[in-house]
PDB file of N, CA and C in Angstrom:
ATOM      1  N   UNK A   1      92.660  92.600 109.239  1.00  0.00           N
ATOM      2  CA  UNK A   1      92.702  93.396 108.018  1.00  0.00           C
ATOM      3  C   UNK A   1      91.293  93.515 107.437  1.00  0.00           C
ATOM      4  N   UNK A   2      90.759  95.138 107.168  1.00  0.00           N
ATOM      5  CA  UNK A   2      89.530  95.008 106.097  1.00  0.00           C
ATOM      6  C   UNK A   2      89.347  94.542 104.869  1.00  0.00           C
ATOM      7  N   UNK A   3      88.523  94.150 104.555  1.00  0.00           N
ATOM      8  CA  UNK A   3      88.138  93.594 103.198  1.00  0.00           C
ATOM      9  C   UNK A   3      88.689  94.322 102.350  1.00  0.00           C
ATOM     10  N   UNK A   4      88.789  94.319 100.875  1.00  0.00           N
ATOM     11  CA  UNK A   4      89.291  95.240 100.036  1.00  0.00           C
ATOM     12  C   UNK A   4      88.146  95.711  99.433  1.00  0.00           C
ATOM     13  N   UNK A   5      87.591  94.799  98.613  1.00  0.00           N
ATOM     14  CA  UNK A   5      85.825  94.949  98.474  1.00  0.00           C
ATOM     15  C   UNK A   5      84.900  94.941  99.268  1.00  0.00           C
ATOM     16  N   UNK A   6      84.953  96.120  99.681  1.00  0.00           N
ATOM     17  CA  UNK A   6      83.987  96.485 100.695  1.00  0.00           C
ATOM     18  C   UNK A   6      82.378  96.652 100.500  1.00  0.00           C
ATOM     19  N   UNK A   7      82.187  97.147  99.191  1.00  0.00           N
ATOM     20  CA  UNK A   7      80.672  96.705  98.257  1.00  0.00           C
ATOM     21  C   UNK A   7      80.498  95.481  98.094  1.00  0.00           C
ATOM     22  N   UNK A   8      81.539  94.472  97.683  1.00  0.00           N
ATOM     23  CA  UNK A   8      81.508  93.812  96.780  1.00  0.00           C
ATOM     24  C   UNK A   8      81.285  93.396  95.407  1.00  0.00           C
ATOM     25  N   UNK A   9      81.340  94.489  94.665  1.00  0.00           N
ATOM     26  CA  UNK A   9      81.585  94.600  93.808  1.00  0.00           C
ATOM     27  C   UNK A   9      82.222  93.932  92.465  1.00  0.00           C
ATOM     28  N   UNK A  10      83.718  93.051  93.323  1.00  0.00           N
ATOM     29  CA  UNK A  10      83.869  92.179  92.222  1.00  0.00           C
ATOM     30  C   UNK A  10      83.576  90.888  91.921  1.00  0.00           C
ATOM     31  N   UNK A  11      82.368  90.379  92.712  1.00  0.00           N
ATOM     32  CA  UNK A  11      81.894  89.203  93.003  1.00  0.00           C
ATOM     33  C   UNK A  11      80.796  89.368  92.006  1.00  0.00           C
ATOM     34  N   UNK A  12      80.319  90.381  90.891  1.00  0.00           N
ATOM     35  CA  UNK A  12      79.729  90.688  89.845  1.00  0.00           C
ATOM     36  C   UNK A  12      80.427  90.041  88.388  1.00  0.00           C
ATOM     37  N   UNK A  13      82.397  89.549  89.325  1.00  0.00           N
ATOM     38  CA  UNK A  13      82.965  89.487  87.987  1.00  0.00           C
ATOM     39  C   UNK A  13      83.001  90.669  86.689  1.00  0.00           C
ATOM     40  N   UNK A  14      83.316  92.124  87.266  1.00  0.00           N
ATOM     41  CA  UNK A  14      82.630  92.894  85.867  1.00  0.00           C
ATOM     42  C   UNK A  14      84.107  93.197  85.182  1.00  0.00           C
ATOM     43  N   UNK A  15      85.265  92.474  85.646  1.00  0.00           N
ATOM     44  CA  UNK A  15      86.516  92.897  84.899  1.00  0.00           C
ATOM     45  C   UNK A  15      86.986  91.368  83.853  1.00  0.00           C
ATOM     46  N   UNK A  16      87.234  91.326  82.520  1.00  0.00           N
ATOM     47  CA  UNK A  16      87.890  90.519  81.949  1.00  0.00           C
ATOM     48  C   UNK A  16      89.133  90.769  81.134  1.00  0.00           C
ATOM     49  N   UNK A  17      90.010  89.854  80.541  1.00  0.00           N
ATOM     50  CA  UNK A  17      90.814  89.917  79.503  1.00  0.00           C
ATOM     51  C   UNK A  17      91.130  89.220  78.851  1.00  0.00           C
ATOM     52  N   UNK A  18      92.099  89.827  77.718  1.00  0.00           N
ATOM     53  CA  UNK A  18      91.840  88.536  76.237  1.00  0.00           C
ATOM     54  C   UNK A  18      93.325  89.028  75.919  1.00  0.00           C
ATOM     55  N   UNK A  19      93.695  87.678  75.740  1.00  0.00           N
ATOM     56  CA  UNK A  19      95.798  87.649  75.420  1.00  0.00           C
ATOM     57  C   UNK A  19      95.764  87.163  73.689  1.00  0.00           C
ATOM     58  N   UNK A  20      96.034  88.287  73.183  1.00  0.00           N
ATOM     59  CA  UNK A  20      96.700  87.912  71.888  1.00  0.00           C
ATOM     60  C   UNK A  20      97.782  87.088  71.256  1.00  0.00           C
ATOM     61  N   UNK A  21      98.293  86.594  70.000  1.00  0.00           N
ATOM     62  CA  UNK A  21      99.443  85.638  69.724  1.00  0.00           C
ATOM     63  C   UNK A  21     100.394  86.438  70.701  1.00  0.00           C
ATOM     64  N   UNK A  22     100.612  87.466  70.061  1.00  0.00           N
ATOM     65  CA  UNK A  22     101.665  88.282  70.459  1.00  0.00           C
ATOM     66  C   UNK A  22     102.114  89.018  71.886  1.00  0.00           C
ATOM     67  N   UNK A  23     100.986  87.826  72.244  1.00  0.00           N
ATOM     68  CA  UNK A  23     101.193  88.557  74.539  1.00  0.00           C
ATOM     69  C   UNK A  23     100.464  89.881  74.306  1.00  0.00           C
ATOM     70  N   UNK A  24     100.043  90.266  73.967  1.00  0.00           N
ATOM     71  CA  UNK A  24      99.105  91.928  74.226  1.00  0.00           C
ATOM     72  C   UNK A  24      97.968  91.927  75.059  1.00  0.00           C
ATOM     73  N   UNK A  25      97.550  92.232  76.030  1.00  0.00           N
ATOM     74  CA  UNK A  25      96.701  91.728  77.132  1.00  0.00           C
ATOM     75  C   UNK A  25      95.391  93.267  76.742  1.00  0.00           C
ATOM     76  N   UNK A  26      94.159  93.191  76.335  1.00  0.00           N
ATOM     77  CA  UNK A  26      93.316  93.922  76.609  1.00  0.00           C
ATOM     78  C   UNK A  26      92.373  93.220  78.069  1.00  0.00           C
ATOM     79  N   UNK A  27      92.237  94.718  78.451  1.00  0.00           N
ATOM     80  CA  UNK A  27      91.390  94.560  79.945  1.00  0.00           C
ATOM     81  C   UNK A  27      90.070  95.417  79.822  1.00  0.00           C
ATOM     82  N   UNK A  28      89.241  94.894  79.616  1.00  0.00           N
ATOM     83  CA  UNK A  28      87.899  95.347  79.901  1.00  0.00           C
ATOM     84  C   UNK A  28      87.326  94.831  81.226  1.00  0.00           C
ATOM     85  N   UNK A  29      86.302  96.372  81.278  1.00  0.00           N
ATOM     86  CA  UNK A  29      85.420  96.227  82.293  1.00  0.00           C
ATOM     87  C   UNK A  29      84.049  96.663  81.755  1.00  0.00           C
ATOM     88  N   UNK A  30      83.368  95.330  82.177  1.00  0.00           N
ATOM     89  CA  UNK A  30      81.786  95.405  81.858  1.00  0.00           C
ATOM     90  C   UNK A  30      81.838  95.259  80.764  1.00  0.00           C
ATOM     91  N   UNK A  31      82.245  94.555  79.514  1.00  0.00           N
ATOM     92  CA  UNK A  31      82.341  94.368  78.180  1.00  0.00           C
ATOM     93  C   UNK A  31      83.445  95.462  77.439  1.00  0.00           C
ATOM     94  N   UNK A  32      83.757  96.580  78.445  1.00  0.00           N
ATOM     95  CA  UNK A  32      84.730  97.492  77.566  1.00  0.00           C
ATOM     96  C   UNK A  32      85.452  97.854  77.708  1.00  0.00           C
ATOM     97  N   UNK A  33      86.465  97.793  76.697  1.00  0.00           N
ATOM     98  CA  UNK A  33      87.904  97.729  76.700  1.00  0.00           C
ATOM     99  C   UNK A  33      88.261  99.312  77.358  1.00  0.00           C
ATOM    100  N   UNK A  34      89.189  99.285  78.322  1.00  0.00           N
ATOM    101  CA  UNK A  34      89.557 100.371  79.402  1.00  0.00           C
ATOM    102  C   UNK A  34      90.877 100.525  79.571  1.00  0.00           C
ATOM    103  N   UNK A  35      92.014  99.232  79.186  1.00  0.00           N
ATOM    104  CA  UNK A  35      93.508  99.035  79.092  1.00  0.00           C
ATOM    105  C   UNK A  35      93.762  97.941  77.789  1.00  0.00           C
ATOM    106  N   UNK A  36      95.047  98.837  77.561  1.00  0.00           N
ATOM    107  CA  UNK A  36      96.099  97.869  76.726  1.00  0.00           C
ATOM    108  C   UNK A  36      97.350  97.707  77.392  1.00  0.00           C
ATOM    109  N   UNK A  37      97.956  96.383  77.587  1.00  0.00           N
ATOM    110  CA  UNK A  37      99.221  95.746  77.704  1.00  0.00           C
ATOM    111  C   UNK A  37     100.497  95.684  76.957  1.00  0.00           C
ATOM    112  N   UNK A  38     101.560  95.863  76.947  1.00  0.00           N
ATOM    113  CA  UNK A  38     102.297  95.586  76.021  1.00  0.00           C
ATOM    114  C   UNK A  38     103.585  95.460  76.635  1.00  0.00           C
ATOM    115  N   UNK A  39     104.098  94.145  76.285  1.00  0.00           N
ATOM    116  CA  UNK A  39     105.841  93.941  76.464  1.00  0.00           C
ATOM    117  C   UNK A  39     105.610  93.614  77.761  1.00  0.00           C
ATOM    118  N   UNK A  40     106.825  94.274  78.626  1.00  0.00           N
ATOM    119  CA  UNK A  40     107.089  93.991  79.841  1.00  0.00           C
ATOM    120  C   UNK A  40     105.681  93.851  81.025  1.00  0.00           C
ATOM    121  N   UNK A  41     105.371  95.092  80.733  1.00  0.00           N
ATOM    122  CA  UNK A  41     103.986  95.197  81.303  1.00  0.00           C
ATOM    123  C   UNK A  41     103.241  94.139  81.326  1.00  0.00           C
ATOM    124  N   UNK A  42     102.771  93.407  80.450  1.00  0.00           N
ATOM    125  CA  UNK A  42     101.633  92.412  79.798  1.00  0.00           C
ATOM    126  C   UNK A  42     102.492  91.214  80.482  1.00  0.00           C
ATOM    127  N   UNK A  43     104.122  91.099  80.237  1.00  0.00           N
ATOM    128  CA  UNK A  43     104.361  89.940  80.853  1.00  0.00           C
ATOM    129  C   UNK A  43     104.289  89.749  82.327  1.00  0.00           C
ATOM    130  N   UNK A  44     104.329  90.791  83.144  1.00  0.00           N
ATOM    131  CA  UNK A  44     104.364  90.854  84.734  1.00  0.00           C
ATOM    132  C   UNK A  44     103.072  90.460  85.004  1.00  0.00           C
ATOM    133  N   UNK A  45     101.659  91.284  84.189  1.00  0.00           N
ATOM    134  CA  UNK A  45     100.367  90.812  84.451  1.00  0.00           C
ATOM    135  C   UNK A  45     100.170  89.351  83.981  1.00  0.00           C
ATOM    136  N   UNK A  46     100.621  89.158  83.417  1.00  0.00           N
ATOM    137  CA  UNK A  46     100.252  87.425  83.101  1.00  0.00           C
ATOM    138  C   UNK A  46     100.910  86.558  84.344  1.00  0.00           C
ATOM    139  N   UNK A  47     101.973  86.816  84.626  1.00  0.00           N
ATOM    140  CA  UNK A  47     102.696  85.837  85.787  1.00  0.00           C
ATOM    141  C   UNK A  47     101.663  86.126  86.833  1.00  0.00           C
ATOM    142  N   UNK A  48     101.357  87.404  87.619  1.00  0.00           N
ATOM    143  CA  UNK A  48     100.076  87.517  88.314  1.00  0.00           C
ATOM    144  C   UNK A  48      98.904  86.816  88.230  1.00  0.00           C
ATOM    145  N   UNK A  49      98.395  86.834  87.247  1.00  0.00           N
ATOM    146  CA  UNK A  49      97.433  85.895  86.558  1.00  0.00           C
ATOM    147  C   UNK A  49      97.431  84.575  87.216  1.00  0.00           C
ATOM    148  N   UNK A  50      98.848  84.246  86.457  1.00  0.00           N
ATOM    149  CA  UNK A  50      98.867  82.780  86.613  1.00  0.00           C
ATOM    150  C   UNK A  50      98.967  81.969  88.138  1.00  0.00           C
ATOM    151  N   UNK A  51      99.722  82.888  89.038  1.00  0.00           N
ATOM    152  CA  UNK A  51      99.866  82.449  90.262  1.00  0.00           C
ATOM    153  C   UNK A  51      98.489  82.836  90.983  1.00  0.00           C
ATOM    154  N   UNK A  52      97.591  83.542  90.545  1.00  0.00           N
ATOM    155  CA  UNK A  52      96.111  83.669  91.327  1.00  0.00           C
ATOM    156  C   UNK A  52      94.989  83.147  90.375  1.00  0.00           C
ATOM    157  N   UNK A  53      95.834  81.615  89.875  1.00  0.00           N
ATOM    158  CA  UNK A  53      94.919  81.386  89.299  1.00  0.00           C
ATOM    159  C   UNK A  53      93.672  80.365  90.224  1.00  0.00           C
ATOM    160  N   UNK A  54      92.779  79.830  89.951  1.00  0.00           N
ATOM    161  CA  UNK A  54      91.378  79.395  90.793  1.00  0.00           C
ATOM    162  C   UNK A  54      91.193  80.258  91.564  1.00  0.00           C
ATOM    163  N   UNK A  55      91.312  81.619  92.034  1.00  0.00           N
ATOM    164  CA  UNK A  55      90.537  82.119  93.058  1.00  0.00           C
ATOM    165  C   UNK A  55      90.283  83.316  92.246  1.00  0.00           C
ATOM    166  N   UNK A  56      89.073  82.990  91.839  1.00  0.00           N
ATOM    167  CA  UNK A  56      88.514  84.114  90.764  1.00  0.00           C
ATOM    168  C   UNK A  56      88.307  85.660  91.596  1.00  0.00           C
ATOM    169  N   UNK A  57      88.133  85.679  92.689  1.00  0.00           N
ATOM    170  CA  UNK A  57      88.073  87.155  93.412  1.00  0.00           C
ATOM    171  C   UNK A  57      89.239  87.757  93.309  1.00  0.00           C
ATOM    172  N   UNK A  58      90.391  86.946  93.771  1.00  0.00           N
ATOM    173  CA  UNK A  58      92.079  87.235  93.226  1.00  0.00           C
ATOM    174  C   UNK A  58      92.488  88.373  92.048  1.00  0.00           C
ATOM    175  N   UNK A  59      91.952  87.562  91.015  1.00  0.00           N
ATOM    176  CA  UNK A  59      92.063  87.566  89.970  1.00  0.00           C
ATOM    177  C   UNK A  59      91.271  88.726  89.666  1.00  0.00           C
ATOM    178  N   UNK A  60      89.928  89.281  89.492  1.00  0.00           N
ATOM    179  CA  UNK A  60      89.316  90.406  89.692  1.00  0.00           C
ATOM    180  C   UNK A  60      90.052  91.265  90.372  1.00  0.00           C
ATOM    181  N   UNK A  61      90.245  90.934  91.905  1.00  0.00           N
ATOM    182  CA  UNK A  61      91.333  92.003  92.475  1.00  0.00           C
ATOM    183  C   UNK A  61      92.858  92.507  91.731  1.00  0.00           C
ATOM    184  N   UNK A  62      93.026  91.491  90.996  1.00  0.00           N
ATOM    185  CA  UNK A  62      94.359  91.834  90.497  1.00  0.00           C
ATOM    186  C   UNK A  62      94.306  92.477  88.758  1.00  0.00           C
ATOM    187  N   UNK A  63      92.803  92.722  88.237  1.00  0.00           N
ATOM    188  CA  UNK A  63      92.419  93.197  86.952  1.00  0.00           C
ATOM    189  C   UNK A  63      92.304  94.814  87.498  1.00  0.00           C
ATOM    190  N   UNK A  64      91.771  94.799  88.569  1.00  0.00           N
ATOM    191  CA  UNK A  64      90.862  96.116  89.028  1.00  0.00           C
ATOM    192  C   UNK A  64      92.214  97.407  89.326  1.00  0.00           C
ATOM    193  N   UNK A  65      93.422  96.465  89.951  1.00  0.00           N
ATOM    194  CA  UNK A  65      94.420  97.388  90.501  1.00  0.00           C
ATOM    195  C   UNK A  65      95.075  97.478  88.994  1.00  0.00           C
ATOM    196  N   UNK A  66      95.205  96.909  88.260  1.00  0.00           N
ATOM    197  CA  UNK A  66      95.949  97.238  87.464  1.00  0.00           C
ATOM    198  C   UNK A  66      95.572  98.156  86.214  1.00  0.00           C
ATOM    199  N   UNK A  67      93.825  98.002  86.052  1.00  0.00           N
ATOM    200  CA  UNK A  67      93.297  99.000  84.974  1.00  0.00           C
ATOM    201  C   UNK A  67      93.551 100.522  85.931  1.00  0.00           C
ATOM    202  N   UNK A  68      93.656 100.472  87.278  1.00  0.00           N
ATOM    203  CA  UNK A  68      93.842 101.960  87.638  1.00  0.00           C
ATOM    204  C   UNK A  68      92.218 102.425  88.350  1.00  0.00           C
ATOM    205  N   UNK A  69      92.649 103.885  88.389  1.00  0.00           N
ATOM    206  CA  UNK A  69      90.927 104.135  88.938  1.00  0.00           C
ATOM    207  C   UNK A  69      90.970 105.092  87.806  1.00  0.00           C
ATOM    208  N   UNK A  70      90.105 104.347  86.726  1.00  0.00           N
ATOM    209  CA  UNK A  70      89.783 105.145  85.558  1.00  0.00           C
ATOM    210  C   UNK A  70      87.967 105.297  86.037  1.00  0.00           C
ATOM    211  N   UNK A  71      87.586 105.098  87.003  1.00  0.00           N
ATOM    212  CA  UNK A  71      85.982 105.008  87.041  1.00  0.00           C
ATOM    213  C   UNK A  71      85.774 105.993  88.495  1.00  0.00           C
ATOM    214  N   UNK A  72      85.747 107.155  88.374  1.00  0.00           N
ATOM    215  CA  UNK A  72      85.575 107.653  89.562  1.00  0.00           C
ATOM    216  C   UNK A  72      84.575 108.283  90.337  1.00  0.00           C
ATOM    217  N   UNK A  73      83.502 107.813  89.667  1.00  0.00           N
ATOM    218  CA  UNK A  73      81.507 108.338  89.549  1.00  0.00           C
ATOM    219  C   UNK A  73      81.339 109.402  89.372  1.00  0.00           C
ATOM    220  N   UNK A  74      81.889 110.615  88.660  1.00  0.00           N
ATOM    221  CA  UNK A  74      81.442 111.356  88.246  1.00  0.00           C
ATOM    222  C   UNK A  74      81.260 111.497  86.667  1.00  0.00           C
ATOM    223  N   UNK A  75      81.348 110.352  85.822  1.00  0.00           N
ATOM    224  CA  UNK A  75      80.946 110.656  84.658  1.00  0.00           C
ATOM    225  C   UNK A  75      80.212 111.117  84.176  1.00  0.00           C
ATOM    226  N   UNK A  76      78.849 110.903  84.657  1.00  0.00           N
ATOM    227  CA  UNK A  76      77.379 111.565  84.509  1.00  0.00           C
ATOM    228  C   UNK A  76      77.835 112.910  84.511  1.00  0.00           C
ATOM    229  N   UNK A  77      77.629 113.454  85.847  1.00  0.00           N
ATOM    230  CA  UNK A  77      77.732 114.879  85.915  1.00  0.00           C
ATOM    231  C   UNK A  77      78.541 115.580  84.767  1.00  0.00           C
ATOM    232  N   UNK A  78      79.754 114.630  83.780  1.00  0.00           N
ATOM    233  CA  UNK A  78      80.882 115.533  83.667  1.00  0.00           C
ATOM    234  C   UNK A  78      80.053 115.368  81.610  1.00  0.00           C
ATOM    235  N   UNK A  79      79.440 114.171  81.463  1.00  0.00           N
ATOM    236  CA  UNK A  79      78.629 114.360  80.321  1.00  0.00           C
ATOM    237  C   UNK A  79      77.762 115.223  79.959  1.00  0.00           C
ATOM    238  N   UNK A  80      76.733 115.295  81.207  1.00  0.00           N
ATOM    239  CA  UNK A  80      75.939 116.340  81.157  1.00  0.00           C
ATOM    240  C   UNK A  80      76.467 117.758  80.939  1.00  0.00           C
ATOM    241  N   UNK A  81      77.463 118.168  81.524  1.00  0.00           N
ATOM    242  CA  UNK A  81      78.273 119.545  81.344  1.00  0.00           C
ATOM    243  C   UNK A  81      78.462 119.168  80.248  1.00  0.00           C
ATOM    244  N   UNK A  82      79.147 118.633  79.008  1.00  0.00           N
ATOM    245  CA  UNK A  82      79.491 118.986  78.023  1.00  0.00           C
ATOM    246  C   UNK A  82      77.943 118.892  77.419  1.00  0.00           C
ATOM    247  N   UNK A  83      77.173 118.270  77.111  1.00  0.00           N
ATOM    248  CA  UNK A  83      75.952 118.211  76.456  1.00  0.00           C
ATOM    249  C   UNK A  83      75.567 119.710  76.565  1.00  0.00           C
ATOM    250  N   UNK A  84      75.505 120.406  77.888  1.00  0.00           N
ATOM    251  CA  UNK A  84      74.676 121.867  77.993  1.00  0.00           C
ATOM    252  C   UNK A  84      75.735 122.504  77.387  1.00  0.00           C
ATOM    253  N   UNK A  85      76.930 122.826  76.977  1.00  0.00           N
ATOM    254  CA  UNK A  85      77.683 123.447  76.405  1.00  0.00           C
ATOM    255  C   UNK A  85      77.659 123.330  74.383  1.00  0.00           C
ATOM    256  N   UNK A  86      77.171 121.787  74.249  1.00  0.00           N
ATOM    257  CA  UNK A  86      76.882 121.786  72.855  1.00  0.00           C
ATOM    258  C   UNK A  86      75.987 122.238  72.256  1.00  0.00           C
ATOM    259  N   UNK A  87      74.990 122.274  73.137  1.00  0.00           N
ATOM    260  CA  UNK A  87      73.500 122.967  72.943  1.00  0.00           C
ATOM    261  C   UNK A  87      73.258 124.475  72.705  1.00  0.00           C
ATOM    262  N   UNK A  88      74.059 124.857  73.656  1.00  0.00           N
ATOM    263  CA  UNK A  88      74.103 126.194  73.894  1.00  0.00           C
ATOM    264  C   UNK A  88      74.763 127.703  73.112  1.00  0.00           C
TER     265      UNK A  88
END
């Protein structure tokens, strides 16, 4: 089987999260918040959590699938288009 992190990428550690009283799970990446948790959801990711817990790559792997692919490298390009449109 291939690697999943094929850059390696999450060996940067750039995904975290922070559990509220109330079980609400925020997930940031790189310091910024990118998902919210709630209820059922938040409880399935925590049991995940907990069973991959000490193997911190795991655990990254299991932040990364669950924020989604909200990062798909074209942000730049898609900022710049709106900037020349405000200008203009």
């Amino acid at each position: 089987m291939e690697p999943i992190d094929k850059r390696n990428r999450l060996d940067g550690k750039p995904f975290s999260y922070r559990v509220t009283k109330n079980n609400t799970v925020f997930l940031d990446y790189q310091g910024q918040q990118v998902k919210i948790l709630n209820g059922k959801e938040a409880e399935r990711f925590l049991e995940k959590i907990k069973s991959a817990e000490g193997d911190e790559k795991e655990v990254q792997l299991i932040l990364a699938k669950v924020t989604g692919n909200f990062k798909r490298g074209n942000e730049r390009l898609a900022s710049s288009k709106n900037k020349g449109k405000q200008q203009g």
